[in-house]
Protein backbone atom coordinates (compact mmCIF):
# COMPACT_ATOMS: atom_id res chain seq x y z
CA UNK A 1 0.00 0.00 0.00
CA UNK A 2 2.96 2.40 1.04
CA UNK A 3 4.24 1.81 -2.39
CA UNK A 4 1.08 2.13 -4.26
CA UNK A 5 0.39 5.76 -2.52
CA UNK A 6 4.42 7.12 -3.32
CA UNK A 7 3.64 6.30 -6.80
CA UNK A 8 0.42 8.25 -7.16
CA UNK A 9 2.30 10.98 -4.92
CA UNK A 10 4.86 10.82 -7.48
CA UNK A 11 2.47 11.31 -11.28
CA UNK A 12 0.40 14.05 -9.22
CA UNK A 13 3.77 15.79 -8.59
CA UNK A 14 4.85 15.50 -12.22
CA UNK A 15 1.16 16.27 -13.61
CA UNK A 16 1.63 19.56 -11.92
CA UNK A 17 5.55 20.11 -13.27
CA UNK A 18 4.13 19.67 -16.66
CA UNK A 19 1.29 22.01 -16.19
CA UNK A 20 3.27 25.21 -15.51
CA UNK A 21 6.44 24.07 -17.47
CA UNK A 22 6.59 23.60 -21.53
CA UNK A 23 9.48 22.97 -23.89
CA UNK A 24 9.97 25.76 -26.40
CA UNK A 25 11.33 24.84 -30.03
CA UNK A 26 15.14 24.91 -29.46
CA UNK A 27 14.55 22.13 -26.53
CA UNK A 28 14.44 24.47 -23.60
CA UNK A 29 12.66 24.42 -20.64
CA UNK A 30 10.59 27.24 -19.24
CA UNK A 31 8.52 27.52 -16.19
CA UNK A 32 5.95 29.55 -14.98
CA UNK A 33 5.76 31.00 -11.72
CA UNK A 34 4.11 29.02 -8.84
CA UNK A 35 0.47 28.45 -9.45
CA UNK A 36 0.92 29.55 -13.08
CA UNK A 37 0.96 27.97 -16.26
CA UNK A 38 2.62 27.33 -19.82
CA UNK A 39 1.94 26.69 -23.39
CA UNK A 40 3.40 26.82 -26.66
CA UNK A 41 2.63 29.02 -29.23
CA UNK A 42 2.42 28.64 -32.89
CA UNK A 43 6.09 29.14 -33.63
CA UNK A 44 7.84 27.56 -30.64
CA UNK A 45 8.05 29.99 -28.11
CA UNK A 46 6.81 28.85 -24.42
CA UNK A 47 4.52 31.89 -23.33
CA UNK A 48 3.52 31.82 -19.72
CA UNK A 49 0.80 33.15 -17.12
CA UNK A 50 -1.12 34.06 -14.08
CA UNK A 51 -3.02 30.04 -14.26
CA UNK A 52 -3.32 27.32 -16.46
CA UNK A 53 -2.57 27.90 -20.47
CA UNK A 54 -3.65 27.05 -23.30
CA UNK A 55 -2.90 27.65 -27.24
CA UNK A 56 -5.71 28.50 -29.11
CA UNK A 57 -6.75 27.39 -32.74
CA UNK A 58 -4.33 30.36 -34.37
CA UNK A 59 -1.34 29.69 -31.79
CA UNK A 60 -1.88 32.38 -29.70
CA UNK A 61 -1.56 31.25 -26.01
CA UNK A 62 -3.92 32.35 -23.34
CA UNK A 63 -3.93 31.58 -19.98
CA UNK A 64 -6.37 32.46 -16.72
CA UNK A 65 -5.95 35.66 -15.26
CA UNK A 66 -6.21 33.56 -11.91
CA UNK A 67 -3.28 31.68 -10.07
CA UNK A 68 -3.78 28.57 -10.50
CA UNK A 69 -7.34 28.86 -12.51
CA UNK A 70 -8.10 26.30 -15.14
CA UNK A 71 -8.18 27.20 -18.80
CA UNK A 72 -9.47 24.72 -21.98
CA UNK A 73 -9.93 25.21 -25.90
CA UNK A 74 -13.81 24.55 -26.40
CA UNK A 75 -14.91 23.76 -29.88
CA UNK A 76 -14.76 26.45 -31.96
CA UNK A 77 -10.88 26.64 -30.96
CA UNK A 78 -11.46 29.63 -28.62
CA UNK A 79 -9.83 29.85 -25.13
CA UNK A 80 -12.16 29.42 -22.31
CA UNK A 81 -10.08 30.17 -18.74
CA UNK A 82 -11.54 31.15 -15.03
CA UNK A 83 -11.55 34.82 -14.00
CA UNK A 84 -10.89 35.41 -17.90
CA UNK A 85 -8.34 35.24 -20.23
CA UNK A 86 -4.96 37.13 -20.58
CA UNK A 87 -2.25 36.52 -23.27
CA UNK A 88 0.81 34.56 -22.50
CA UNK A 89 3.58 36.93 -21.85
């Protein structure tokens, strides 16, 4: 059981890494702050924010304007994010 809880410990850990970290197109890594996020936009660059990011459908990233709020690409390509959207800076 000890095991079993370390591991899920461990991929929650690394879930969150990978939320607020993205590799840009010359293999770097860039972070966000705490609580924020990163995404990659249509030519490589890692663009990051106040919460989670997302790219939309013409590469522009967007991320919440709220530490650690969600964001999501609904159907029509659009950003959706909690307490609104701001561009990646």
């Amino acid at each position: 059981m000890k095991y079993i809880v370390t591991f899920a410990l461990t991929l929650l850990s690394a879930s969150a890494f990978a939320q607020g970290c993205a590799v840009n197109s010359l293999g770097q890594v860039i972070c966000a702050q705490p609580g924020g996020g990163a995404a990659v936009n249509s030519i490589g660059q890692v663009k990051t924010g106040p919460g989670q990011c997302v790219t939309n459908s013409i590469g522009q990233v967007m991320c919440s304007a709220v530490p650690g709020g969600g964001a999501a690409v609904n159907s029509l390509g659009q950003a959706v994010c909690a307490g609104g959207c701001v561009n990646g800076h």
